[in-house]
N, C-alpha and C. Protein backbone atom coordinates (compact mmCIF):
# COMPACT_ATOMS: atom_id res chain seq x y z
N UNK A 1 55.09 25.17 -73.58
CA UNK A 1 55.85 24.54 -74.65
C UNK A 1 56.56 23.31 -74.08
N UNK A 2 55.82 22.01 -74.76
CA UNK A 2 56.89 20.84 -74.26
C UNK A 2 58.40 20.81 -74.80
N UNK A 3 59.38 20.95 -74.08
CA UNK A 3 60.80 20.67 -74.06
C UNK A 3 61.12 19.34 -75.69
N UNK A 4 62.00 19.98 -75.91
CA UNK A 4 62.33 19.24 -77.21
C UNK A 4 63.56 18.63 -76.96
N UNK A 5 63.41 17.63 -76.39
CA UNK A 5 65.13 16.72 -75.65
C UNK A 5 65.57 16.32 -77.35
N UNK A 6 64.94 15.74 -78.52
CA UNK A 6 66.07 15.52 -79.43
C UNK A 6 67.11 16.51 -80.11
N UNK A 7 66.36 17.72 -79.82
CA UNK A 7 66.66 18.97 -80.26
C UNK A 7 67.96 19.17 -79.30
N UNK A 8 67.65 19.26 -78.30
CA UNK A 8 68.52 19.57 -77.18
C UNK A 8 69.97 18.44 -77.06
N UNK A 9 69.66 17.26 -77.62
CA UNK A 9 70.35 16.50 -77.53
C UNK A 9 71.52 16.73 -78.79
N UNK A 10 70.98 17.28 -79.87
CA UNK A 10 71.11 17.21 -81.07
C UNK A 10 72.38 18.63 -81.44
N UNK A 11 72.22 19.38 -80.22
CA UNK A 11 72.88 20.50 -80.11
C UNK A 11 74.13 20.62 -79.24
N UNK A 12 73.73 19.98 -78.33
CA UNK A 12 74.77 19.43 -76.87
C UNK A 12 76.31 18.81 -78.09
N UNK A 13 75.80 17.90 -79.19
CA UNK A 13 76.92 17.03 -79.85
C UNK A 13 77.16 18.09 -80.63
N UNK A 14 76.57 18.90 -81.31
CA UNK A 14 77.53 19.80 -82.22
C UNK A 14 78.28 20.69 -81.38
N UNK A 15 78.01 21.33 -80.17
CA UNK A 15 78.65 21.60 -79.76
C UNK A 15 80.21 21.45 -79.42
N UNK A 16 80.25 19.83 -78.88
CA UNK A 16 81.07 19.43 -78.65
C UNK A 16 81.80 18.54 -79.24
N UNK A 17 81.64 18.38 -80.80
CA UNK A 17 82.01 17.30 -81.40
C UNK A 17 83.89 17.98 -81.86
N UNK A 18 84.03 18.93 -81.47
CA UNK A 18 85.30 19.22 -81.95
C UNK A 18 86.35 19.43 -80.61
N UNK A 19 85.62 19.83 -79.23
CA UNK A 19 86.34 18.84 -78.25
C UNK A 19 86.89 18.42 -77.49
N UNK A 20 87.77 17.80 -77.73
CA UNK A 20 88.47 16.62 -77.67
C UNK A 20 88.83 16.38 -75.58
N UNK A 21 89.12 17.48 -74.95
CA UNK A 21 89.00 17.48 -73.44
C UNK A 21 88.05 17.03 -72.93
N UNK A 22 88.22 16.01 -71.63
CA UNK A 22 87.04 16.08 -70.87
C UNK A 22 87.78 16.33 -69.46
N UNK A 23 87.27 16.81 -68.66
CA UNK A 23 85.95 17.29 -68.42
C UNK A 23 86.22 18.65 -69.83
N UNK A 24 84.22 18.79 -70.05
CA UNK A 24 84.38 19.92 -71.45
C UNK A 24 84.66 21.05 -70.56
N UNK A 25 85.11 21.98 -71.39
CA UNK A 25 85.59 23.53 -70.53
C UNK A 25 84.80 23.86 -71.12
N UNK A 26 83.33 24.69 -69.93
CA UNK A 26 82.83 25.22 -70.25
C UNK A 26 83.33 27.10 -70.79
N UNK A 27 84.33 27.12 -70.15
CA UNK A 27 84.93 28.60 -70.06
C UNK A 27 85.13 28.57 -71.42
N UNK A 28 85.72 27.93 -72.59
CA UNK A 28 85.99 27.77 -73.72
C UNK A 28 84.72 27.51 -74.57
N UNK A 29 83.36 27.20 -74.13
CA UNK A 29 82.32 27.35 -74.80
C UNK A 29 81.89 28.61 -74.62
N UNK A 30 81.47 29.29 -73.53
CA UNK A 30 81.45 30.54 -73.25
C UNK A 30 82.04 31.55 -74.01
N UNK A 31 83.59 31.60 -74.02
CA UNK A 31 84.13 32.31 -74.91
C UNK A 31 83.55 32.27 -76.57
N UNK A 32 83.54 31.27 -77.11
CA UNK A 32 83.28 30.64 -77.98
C UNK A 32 82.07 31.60 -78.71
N UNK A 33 80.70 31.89 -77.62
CA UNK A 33 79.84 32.49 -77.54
C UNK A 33 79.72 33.85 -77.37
N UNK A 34 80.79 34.39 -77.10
CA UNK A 34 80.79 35.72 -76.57
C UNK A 34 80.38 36.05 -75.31
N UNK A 35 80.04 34.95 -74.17
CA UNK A 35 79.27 35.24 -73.22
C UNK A 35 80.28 35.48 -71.80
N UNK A 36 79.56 35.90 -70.82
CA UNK A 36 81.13 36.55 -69.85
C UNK A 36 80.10 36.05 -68.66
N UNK A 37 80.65 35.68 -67.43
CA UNK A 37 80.38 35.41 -66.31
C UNK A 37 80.36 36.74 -64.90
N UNK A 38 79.38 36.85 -64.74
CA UNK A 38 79.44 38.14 -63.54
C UNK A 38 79.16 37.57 -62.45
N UNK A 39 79.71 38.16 -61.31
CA UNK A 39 79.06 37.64 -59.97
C UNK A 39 78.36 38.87 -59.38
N UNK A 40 77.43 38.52 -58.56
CA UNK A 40 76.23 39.33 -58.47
C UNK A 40 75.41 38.20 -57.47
N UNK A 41 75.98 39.00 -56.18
CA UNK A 41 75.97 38.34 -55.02
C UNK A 41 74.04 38.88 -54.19
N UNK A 42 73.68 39.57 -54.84
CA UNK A 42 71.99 40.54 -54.23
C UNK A 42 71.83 39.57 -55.28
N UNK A 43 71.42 38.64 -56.07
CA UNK A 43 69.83 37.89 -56.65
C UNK A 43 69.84 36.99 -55.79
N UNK A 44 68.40 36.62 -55.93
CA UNK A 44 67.74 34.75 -55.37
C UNK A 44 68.14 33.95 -56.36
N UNK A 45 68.45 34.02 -57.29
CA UNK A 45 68.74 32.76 -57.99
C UNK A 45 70.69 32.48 -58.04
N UNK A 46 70.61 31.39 -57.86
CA UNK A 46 71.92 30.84 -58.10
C UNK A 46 72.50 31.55 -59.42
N UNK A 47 71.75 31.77 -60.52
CA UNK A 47 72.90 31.66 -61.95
C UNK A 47 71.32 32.25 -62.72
N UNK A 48 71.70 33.33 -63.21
CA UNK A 48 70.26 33.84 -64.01
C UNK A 48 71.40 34.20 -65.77
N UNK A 49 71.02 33.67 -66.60
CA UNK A 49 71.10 34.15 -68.33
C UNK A 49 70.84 35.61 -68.44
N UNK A 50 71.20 36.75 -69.17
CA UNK A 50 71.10 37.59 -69.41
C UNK A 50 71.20 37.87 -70.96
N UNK A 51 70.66 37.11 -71.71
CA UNK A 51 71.35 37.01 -73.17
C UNK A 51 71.42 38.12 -73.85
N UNK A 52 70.46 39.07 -73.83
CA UNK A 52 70.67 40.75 -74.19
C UNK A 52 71.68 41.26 -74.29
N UNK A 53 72.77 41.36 -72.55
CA UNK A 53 73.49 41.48 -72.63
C UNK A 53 74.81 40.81 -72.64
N UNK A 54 74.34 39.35 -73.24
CA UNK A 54 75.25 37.99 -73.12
C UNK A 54 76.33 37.98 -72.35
N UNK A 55 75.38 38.20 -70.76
CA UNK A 55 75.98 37.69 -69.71
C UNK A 55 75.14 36.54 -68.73
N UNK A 56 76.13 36.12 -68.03
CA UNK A 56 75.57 34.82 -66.97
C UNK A 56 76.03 34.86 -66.18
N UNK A 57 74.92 35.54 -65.10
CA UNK A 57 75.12 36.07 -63.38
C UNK A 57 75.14 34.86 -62.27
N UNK A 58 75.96 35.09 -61.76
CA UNK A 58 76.27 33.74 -60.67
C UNK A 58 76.39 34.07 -58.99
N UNK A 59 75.73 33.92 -58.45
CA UNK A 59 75.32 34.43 -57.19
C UNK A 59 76.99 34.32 -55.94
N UNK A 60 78.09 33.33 -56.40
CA UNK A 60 79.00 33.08 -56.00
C UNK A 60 80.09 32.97 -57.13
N UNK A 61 80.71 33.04 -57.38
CA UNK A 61 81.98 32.49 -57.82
C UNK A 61 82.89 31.91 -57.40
N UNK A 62 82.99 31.88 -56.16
CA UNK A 62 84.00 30.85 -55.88
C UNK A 62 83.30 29.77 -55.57
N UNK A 63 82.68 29.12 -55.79
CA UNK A 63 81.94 27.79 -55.66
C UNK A 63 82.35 27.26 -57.14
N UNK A 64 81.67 26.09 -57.51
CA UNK A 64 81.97 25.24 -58.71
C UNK A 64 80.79 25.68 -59.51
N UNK A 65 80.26 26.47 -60.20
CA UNK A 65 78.86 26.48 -60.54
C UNK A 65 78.99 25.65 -62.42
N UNK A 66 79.52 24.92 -62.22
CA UNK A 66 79.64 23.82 -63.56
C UNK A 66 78.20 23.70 -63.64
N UNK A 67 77.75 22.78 -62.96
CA UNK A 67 75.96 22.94 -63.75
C UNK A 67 74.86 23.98 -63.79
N UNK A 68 75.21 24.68 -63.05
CA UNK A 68 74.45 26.31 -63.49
C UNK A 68 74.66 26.67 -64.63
N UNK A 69 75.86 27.02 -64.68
CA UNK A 69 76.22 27.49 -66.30
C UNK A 69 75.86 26.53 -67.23
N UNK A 70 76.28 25.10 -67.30
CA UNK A 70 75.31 24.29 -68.21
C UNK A 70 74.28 24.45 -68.28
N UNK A 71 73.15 24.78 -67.37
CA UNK A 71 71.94 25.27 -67.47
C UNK A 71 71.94 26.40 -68.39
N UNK A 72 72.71 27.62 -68.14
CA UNK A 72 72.21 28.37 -68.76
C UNK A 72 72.57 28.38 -69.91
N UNK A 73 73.88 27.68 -70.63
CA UNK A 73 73.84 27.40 -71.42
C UNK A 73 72.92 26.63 -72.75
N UNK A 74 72.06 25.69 -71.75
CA UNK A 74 71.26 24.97 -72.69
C UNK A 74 70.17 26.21 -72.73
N UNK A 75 70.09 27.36 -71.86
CA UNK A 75 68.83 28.17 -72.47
C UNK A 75 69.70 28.91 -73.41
N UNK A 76 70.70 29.33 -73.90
CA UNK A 76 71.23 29.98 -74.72
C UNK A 76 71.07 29.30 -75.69
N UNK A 77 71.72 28.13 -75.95
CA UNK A 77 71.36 27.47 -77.29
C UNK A 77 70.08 26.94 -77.83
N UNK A 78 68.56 26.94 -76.83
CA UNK A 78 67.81 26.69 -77.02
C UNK A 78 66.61 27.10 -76.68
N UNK A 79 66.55 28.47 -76.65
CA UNK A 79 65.11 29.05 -76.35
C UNK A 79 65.59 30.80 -77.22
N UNK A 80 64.84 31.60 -77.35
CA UNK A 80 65.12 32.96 -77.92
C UNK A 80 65.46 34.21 -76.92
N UNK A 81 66.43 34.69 -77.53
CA UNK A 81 67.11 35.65 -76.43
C UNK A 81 66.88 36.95 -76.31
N UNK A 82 65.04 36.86 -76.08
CA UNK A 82 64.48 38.22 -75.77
C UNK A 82 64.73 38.17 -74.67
N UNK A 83 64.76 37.34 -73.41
CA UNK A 83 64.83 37.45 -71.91
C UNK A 83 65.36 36.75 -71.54
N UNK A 84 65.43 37.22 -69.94
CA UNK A 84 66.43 36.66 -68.90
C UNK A 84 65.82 35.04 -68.89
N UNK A 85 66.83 34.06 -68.40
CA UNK A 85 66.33 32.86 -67.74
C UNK A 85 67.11 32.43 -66.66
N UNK A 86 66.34 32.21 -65.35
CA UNK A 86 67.03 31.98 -64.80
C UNK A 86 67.72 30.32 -64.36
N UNK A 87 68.35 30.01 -63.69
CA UNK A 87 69.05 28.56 -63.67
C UNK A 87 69.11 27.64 -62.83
């Protein structure tokens, strides 16, 4: 499946059209979503989606993982949440 960037683009702004902070808090989109952050230090991947159980596993937490979670965020808002994805 080719990637649908207007789509993606198109979602990123509704998201955020209400706001008004930058840098955006992702923690406040998250919430927003119902989604919770675990750390889960045994995977290979940096940051894996769990949308089933709308969680998003992060191999560290004390690091900055700002664009992981944007990652997995854009698979949350844009692919179907039969399965994991990882980030």
């Amino acid at each position: 499946m080719k990637p649908d960037f207007d789509k993606a683009v198109e979602i990123a702004q509704e998201i955020v059209k209400n706001i008004k902070e930058r840098p955006i808090d992702l923690k406040r989109i998250l919430s927003e979503q119902g989604l919770r952050i675990i750390t889960k230090r045994d995977m290979n991947e940096l940051c894996l989606l769990d949308p089933i159980n709308k969680s998003i596993y992060v191999k560290d937490q004390r690091k900055n993982n700002s664009f992981e979670i944007a990652i997995a965020l854009g698979h949350w808002f844009l692919h179907p949440r039969d399965k994991n994805y990882s980030c």
